[in-house]
C-alpha atoms as a PDB file:
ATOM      1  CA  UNK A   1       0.000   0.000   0.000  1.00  0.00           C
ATOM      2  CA  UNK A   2       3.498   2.528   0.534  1.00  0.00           C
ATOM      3  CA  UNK A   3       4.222   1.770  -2.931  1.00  0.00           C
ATOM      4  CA  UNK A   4       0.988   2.440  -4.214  1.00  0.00           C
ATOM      5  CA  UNK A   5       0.454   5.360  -1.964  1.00  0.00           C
ATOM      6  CA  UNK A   6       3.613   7.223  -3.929  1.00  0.00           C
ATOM      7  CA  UNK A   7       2.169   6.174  -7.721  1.00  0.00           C
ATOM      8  CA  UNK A   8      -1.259   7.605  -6.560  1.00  0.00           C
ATOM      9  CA  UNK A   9       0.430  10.736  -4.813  1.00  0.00           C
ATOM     10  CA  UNK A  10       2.621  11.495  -8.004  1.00  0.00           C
ATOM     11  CA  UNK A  11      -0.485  11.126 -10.325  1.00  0.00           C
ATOM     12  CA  UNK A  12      -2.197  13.506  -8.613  1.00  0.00           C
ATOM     13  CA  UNK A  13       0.619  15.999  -8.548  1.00  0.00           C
ATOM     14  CA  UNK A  14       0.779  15.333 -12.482  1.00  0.00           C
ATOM     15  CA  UNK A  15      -2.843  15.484 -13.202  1.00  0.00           C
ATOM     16  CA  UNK A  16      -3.173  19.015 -11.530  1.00  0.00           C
ATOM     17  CA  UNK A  17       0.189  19.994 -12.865  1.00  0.00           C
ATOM     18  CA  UNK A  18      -1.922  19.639 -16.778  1.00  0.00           C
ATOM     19  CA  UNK A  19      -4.557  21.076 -15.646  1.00  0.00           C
ATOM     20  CA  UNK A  20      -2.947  23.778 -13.874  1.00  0.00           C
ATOM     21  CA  UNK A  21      -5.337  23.268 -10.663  1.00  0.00           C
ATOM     22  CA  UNK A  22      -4.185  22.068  -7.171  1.00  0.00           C
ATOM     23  CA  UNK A  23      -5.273  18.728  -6.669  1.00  0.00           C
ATOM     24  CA  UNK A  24      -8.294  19.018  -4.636  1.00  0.00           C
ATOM     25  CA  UNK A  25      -9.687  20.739  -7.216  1.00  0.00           C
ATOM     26  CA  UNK A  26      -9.749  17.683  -9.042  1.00  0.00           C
ATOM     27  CA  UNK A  27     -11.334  15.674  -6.176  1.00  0.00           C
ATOM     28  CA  UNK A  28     -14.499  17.810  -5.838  1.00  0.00           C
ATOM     29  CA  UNK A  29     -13.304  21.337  -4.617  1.00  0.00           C
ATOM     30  CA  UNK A  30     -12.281  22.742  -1.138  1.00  0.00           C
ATOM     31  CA  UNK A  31     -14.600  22.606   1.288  1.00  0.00           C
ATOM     32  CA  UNK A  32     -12.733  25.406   3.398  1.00  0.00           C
ATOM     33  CA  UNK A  33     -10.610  28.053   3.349  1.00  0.00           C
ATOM     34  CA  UNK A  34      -7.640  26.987   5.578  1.00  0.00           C
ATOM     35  CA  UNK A  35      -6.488  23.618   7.414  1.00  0.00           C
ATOM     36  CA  UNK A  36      -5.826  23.820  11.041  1.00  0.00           C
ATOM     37  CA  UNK A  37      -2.670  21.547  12.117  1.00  0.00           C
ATOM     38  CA  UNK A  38      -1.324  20.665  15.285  1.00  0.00           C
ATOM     39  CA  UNK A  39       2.444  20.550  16.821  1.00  0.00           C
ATOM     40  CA  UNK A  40       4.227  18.400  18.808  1.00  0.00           C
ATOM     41  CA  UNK A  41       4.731  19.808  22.106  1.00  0.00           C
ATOM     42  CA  UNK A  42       4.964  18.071  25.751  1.00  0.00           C
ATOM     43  CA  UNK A  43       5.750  17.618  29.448  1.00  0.00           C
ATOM     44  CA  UNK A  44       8.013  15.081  29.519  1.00  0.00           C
ATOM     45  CA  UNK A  45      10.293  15.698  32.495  1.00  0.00           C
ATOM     46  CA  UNK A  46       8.882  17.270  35.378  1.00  0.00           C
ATOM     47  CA  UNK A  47      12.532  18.465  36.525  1.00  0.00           C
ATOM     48  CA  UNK A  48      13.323  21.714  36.497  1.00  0.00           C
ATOM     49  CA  UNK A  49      15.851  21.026  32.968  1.00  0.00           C
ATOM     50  CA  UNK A  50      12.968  19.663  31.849  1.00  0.00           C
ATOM     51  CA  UNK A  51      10.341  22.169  32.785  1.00  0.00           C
ATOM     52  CA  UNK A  52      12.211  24.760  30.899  1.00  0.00           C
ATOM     53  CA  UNK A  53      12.943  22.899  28.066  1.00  0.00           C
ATOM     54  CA  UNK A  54       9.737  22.310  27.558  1.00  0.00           C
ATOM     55  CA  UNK A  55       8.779  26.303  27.952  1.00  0.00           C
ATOM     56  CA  UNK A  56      10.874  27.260  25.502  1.00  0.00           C
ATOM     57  CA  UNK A  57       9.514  24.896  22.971  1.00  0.00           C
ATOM     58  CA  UNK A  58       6.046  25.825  23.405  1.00  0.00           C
ATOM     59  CA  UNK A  59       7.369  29.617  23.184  1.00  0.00           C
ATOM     60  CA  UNK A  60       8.701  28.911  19.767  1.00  0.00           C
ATOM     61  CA  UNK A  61       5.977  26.877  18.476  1.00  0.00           C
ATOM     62  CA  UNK A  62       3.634  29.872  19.764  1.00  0.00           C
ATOM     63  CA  UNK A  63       5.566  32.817  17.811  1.00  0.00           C
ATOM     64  CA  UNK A  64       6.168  30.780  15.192  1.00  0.00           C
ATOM     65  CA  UNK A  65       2.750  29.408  13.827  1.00  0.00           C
ATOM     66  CA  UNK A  66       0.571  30.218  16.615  1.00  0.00           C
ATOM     67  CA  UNK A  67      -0.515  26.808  17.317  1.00  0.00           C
ATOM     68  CA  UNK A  68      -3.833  26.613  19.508  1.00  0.00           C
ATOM     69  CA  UNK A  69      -3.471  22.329  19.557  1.00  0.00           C
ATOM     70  CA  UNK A  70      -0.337  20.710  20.743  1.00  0.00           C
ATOM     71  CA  UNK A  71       0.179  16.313  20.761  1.00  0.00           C
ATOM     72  CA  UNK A  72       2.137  14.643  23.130  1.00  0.00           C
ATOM     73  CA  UNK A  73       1.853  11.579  24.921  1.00  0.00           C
ATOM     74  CA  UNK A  74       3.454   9.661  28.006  1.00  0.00           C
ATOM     75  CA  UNK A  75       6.890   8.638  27.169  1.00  0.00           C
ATOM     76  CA  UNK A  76       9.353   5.592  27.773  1.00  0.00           C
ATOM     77  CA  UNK A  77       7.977   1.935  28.221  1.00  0.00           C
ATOM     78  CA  UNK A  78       4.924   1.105  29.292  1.00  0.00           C
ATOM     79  CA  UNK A  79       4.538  -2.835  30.494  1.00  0.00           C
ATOM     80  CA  UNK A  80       0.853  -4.048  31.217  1.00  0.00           C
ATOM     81  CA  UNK A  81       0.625  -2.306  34.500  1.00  0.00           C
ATOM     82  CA  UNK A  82       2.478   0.649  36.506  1.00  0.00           C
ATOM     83  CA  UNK A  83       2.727   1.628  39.927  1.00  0.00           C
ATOM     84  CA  UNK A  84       1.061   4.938  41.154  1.00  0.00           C
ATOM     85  CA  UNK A  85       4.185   7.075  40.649  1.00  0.00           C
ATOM     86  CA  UNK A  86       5.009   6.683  37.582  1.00  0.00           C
ATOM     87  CA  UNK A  87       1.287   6.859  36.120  1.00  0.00           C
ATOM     88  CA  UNK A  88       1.169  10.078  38.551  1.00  0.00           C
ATOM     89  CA  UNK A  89       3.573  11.321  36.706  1.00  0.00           C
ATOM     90  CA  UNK A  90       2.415  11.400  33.406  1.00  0.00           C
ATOM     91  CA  UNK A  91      -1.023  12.424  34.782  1.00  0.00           C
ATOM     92  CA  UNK A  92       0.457  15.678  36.693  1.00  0.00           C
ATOM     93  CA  UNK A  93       2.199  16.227  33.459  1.00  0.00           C
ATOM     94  CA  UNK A  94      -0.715  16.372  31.354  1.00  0.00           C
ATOM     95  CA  UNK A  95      -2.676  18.763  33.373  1.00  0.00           C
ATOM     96  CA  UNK A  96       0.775  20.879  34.372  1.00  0.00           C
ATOM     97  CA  UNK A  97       0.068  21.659  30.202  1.00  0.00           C
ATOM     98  CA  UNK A  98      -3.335  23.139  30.769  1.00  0.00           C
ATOM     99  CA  UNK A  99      -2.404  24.929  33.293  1.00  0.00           C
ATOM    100  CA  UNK A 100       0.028  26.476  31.062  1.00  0.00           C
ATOM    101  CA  UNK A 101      -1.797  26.544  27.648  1.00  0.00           C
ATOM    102  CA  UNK A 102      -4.959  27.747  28.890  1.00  0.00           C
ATOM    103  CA  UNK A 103      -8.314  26.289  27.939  1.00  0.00           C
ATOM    104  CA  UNK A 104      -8.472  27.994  24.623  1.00  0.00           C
ATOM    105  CA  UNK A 105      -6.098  25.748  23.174  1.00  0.00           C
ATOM    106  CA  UNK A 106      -6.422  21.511  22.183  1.00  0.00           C
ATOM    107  CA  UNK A 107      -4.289  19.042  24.101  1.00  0.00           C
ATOM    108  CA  UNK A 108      -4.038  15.508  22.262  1.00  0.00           C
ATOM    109  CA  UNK A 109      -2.043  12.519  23.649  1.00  0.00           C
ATOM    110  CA  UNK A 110      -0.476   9.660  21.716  1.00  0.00           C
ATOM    111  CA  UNK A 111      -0.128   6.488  23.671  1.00  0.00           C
ATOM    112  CA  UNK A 112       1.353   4.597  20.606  1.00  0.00           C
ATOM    113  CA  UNK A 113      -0.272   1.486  21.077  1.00  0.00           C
ATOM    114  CA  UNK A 114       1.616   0.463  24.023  1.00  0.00           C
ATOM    115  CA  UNK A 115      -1.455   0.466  26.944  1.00  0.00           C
ATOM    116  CA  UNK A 116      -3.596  -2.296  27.939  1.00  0.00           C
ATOM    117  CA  UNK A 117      -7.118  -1.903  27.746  1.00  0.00           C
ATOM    118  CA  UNK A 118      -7.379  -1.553  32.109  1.00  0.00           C
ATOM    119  CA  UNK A 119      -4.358   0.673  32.003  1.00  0.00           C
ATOM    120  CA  UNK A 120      -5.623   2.707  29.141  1.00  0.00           C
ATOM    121  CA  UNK A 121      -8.637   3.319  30.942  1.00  0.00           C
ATOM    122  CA  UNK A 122      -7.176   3.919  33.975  1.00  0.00           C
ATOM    123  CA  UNK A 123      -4.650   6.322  32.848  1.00  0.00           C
ATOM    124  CA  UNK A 124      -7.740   8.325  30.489  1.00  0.00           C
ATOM    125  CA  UNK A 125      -9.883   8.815  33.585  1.00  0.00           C
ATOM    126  CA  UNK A 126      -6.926  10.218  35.787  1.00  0.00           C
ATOM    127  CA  UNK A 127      -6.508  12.595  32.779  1.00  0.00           C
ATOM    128  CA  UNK A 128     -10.484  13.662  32.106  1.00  0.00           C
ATOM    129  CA  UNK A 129     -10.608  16.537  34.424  1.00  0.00           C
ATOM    130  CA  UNK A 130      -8.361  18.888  32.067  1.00  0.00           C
ATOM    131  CA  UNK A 131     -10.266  17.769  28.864  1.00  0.00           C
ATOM    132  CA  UNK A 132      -8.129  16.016  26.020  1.00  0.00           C
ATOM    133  CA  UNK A 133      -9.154  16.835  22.615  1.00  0.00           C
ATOM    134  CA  UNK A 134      -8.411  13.207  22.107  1.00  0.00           C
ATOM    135  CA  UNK A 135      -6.052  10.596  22.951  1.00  0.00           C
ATOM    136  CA  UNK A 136      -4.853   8.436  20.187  1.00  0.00           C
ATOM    137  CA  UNK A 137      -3.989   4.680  20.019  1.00  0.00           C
ATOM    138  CA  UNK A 138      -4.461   3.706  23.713  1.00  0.00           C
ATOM    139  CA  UNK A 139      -4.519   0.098  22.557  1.00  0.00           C
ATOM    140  CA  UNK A 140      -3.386  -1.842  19.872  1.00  0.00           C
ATOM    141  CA  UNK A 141      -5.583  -1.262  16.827  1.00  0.00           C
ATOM    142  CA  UNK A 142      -6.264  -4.798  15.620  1.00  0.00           C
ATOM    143  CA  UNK A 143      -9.008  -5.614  18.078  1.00  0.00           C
ATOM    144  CA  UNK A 144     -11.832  -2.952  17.648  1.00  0.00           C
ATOM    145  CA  UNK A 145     -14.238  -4.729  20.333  1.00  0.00           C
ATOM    146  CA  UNK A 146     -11.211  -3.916  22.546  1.00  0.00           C
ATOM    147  CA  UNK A 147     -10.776  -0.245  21.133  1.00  0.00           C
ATOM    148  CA  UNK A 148     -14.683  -0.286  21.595  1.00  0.00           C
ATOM    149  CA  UNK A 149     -14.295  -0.577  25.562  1.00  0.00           C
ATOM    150  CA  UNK A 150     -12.093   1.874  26.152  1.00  0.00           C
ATOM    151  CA  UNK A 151     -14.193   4.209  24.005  1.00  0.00           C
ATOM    152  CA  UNK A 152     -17.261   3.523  26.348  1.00  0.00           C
ATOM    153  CA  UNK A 153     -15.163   3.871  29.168  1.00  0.00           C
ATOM    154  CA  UNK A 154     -13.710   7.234  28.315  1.00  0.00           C
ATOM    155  CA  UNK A 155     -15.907  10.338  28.068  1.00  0.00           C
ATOM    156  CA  UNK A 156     -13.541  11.904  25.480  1.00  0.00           C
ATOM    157  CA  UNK A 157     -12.766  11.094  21.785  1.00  0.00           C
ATOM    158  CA  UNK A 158     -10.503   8.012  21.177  1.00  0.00           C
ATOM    159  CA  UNK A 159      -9.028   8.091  17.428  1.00  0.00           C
ATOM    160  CA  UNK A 160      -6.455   5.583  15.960  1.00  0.00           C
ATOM    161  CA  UNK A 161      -6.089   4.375  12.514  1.00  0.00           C
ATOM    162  CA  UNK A 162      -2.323   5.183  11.410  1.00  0.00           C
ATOM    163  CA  UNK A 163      -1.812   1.569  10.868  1.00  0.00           C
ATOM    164  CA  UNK A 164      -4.605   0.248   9.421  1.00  0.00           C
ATOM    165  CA  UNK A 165      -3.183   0.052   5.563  1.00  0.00           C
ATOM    166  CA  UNK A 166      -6.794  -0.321   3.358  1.00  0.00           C
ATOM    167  CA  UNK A 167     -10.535   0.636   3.716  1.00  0.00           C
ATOM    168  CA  UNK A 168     -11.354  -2.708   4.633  1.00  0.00           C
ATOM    169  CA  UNK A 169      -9.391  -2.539   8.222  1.00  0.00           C
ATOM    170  CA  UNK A 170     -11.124   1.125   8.631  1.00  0.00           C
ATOM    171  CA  UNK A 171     -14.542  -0.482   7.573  1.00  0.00           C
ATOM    172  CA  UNK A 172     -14.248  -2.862  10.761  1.00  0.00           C
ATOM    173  CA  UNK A 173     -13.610   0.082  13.359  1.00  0.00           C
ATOM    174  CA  UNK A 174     -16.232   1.988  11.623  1.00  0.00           C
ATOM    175  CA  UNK A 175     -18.847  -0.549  12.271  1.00  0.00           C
ATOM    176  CA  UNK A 176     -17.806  -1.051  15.625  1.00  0.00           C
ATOM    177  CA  UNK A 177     -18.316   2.664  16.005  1.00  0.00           C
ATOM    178  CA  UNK A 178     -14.882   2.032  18.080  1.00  0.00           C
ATOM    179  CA  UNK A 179     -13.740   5.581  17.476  1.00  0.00           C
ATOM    180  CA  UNK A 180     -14.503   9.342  17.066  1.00  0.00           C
ATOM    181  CA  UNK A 181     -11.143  10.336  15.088  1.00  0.00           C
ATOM    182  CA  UNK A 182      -9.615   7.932  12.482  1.00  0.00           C
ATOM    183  CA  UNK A 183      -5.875   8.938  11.522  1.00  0.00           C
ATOM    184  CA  UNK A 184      -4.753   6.900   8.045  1.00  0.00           C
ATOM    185  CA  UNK A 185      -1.585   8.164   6.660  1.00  0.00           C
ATOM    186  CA  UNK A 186      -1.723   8.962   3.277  1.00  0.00           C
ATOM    187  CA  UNK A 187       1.974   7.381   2.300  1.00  0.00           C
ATOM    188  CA  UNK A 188       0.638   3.918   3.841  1.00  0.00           C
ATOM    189  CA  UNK A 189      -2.936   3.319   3.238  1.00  0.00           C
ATOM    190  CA  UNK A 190      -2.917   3.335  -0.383  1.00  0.00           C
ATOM    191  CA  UNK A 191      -2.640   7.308  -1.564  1.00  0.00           C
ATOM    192  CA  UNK A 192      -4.506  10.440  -1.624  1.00  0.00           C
ATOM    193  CA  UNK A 193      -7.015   8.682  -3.690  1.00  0.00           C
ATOM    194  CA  UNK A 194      -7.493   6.148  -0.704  1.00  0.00           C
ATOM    195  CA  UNK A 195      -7.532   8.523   2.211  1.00  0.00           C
ATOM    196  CA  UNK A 196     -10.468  10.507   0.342  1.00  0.00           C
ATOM    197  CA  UNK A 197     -12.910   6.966   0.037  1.00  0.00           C
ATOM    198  CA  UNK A 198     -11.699   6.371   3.798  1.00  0.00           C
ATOM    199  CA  UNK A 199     -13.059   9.943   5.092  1.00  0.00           C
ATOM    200  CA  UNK A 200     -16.272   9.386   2.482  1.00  0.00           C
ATOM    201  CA  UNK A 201     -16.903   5.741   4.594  1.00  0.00           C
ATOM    202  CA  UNK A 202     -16.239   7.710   8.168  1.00  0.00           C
ATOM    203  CA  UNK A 203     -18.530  10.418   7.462  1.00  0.00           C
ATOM    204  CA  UNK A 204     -21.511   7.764   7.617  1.00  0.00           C
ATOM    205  CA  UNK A 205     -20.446   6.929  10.809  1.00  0.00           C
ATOM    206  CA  UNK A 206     -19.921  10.657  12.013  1.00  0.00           C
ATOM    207  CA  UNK A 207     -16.244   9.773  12.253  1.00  0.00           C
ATOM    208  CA  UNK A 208     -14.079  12.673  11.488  1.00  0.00           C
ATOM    209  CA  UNK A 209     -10.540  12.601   9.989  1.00  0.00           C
ATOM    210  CA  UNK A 210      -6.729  13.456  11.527  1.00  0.00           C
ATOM    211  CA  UNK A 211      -4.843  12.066   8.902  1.00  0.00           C
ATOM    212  CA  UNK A 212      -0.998  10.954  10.417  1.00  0.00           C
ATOM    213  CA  UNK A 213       1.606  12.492   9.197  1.00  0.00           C
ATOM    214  CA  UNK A 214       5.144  12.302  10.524  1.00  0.00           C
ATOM    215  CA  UNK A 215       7.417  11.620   7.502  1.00  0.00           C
ATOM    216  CA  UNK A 216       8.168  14.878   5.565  1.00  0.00           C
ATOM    217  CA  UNK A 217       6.847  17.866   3.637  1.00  0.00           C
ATOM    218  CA  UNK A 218       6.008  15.591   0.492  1.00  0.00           C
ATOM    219  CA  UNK A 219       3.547  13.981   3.036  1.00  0.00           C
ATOM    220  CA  UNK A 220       1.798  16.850   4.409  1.00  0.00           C
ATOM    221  CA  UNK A 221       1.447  18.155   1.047  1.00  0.00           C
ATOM    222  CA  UNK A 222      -0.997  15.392  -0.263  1.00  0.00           C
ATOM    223  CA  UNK A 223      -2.591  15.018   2.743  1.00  0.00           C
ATOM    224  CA  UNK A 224      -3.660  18.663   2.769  1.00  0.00           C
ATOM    225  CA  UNK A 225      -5.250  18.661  -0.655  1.00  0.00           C
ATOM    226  CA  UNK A 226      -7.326  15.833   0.429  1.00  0.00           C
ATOM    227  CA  UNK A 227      -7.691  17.519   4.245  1.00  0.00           C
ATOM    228  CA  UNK A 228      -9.153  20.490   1.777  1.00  0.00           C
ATOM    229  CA  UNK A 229     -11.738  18.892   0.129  1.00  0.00           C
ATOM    230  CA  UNK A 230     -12.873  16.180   3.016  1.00  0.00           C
ATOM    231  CA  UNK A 231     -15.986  17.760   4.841  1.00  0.00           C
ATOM    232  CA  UNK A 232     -15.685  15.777   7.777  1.00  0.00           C
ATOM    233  CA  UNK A 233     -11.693  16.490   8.447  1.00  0.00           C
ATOM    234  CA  UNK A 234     -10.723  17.534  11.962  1.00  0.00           C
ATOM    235  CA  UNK A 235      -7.043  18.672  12.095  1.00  0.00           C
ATOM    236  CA  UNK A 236      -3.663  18.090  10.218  1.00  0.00           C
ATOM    237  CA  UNK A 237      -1.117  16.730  11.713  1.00  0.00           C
ATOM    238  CA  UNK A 238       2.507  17.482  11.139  1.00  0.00           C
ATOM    239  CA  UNK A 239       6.435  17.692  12.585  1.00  0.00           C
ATOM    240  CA  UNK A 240       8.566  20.555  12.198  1.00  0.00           C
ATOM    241  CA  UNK A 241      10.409  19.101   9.313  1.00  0.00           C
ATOM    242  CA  UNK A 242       7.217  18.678   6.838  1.00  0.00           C
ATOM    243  CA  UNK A 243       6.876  22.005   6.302  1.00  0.00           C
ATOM    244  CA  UNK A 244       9.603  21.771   4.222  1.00  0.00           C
ATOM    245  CA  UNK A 245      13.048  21.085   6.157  1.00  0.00           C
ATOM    246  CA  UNK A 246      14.609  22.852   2.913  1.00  0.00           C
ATOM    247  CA  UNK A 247      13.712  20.489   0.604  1.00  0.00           C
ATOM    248  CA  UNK A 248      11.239  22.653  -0.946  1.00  0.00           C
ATOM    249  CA  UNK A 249      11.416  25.698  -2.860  1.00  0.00           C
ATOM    250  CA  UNK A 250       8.871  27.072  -0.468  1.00  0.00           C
ATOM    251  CA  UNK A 251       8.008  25.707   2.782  1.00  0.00           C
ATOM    252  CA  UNK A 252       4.495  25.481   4.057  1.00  0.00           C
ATOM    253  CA  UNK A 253       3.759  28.164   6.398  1.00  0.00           C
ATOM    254  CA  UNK A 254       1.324  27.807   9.829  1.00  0.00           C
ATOM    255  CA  UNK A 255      -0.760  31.081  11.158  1.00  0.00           C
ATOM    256  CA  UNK A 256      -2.497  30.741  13.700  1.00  0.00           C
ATOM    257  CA  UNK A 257      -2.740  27.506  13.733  1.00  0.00           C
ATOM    258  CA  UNK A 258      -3.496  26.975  10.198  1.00  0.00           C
ATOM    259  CA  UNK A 259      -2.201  26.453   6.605  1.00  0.00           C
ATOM    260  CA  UNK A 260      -3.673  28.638   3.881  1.00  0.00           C
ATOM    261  CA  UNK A 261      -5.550  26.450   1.306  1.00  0.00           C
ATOM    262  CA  UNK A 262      -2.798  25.568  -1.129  1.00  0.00           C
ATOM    263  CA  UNK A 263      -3.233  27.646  -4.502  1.00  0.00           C
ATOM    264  CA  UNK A 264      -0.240  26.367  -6.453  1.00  0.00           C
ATOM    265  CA  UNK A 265      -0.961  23.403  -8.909  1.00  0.00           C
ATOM    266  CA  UNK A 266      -0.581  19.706  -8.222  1.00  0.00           C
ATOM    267  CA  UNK A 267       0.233  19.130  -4.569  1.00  0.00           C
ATOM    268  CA  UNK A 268       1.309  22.586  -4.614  1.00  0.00           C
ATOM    269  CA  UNK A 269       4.909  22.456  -4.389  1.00  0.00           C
ATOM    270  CA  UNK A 270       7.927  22.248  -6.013  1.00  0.00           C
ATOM    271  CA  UNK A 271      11.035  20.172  -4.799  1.00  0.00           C
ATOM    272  CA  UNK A 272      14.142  21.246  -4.477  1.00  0.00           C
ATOM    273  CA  UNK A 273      16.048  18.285  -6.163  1.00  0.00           C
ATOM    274  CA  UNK A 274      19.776  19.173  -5.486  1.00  0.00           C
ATOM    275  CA  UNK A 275      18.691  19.117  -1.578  1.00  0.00           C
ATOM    276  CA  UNK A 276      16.445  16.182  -1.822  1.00  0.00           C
ATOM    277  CA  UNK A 277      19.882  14.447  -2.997  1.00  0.00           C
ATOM    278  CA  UNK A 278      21.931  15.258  -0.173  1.00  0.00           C
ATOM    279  CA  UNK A 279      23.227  11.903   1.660  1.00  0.00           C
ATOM    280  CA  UNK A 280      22.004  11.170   4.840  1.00  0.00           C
ATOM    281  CA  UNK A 281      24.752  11.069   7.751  1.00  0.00           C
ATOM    282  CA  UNK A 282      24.953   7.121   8.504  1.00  0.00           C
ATOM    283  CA  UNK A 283      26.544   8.015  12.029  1.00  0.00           C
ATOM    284  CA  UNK A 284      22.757   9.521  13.301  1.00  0.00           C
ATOM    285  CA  UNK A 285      21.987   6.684  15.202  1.00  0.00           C
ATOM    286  CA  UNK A 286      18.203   5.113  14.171  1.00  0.00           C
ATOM    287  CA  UNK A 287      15.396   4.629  16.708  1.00  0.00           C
ATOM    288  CA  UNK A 288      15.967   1.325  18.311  1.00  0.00           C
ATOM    289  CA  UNK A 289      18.524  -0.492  20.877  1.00  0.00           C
ATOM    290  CA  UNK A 290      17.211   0.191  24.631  1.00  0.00           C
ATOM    291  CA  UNK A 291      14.035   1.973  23.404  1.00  0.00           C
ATOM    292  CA  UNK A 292      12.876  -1.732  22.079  1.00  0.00           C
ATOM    293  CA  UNK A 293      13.502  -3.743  25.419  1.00  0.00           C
ATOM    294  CA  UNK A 294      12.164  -3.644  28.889  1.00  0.00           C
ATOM    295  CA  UNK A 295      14.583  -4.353  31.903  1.00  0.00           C
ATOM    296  CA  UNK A 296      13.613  -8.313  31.623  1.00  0.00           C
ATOM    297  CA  UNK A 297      14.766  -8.098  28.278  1.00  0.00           C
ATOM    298  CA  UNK A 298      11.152  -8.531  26.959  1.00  0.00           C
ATOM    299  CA  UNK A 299      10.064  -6.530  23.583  1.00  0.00           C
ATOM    300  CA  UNK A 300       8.365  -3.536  24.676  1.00  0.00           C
ATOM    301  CA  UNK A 301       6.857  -0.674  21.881  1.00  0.00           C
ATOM    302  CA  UNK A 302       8.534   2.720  21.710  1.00  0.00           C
END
């Protein structure tokens, strides 16, 4: 489905490139003006380093786009259950960012998969009293009656869905009605042409979309022509580096929170081909070693 994700994503580019259109044009028209988008911004050390790291992130974020939603989510490895302190921790975390952000602004929380359903719930009601916008992938997401009881369980919106690959897997979570946010990624679940049919299915279901997006500016290009013309999308999200990271001639901008409506044609940008060619230092270490094992030496997820 990656491999058919990048034909579909460069035929759209082309087709709208001919025509002279952006993309979404082609797929039925915008349906708004701008895309909201969220940053990546936490608590993840309660020490004082880590206090004012995390100060001076938000800081930048907040002069520099003007973000009023932030994701984050609790850290390290997670085994089936914790004891009190360290799930205290995570919870005085969370609401140490509303206290700071306000209640003007969305808080989301990524548990990457890595909870049990108990400790998922557990961890979501500690959590309630300074609102998440949502939290996403408490559990695993190949058992939706499991997704389903933590969804009845939490009074907030659960979403998942950035590794379900076709709209077959979504179909099953849809008829669950396991979820309130679905997330595909449009470079894994088949292309811009798929993550349009997947938002079509979840708008039966009054499912809305947050497509996933953490690989690169190419990325959050497609996904915001289909983000444009998808009536029941949500909120984009994106990392620092896809708004371009230099490898485009011009790098999204976010004001306010939000990304004009692309007007160029295509996906509505242009690479920058000598930078895309650049070699990639092979002494930045990958994600992996510790991160993959608890103390035991059992597989644990990042």
């Amino acid at each position: 489905m990656s491999a058919l994700a990048g034909i579909d994503q460069a035929l759209w580019d082309i087709s709208g490139k001919h025509y002279g259109v952006p993309s979404y044009n082609l797929m039925g028209g915008a349906t708004r003006d701008k895309i909201r988008t969220y940053a990546h911004w936490g608590i993840d050390d309660l020490s004082e380093d880590g206090l004012e790291k995390a100060r001076e992130r938000l800081d930048w974020l907040q002069k520099s786009g003007g973000y009023t939603a932030f994701k984050s989510g609790p850290s390290g490895k997670w085994r089936a259950h914790e004891p009190p302190s360290k799930i205290d921790e995570f919870v005085k975390a969370a609401y140490t960012m509303r206290e700071w952000v306000g209640d003007d602004v969305d808080l989301y929380f990524d548990f990457h998969g890595k909870m049990t359903p108990a400790l998922a719930i557990e961890i979501c009601n500690e959590i309630k009293g300074m609102r998440p916008g949502f939290v996403e992938e408490p559990i695993p997401q190949e058992n939706q009656d499991a997704l389903k009881v933590v969804s009845e369980a939490v009074s907030f919106p659960i979403a998942t869905g950035e590794r379900l690959l076709s709209r077959w897997e979504f179909r099953e979570i849809f008829e669950a009605n396991a979820v309130a946010i679905i997330q595909p990624d449009v470079s894994h679940c088949g292309g811009m042409s798929e993550l349009r049919k997947i938002g079509s299915m979840a708008e039966a279901y009054y499912i809305h979309t947050a497509p996933h997006c953490a690989i690169g500016p190419v990325a959050l290009s497609a996904c915001l022509q289909v983000d444009a013309c998808t009536p029941n999308f949500f909120i984009q999200e994106q990392v620092d580096a896809g708004l371009g990271n230099g490898l485009l001639q011009n790098d999204w901008v976010v004001k306010n929170g939000y990304i004009n409506l692309p007007t160029g044609p295509g996906l509505g940008i242009e690479i920058d081909e000598e930078a895309a060619c650049r070699n990639i230092d092979p002494s930045v270490d990958e994600l992996g070693g510790e991160l993959w094992l608890h103390e035991d030496g059992s597989v644990a997820d990042w």
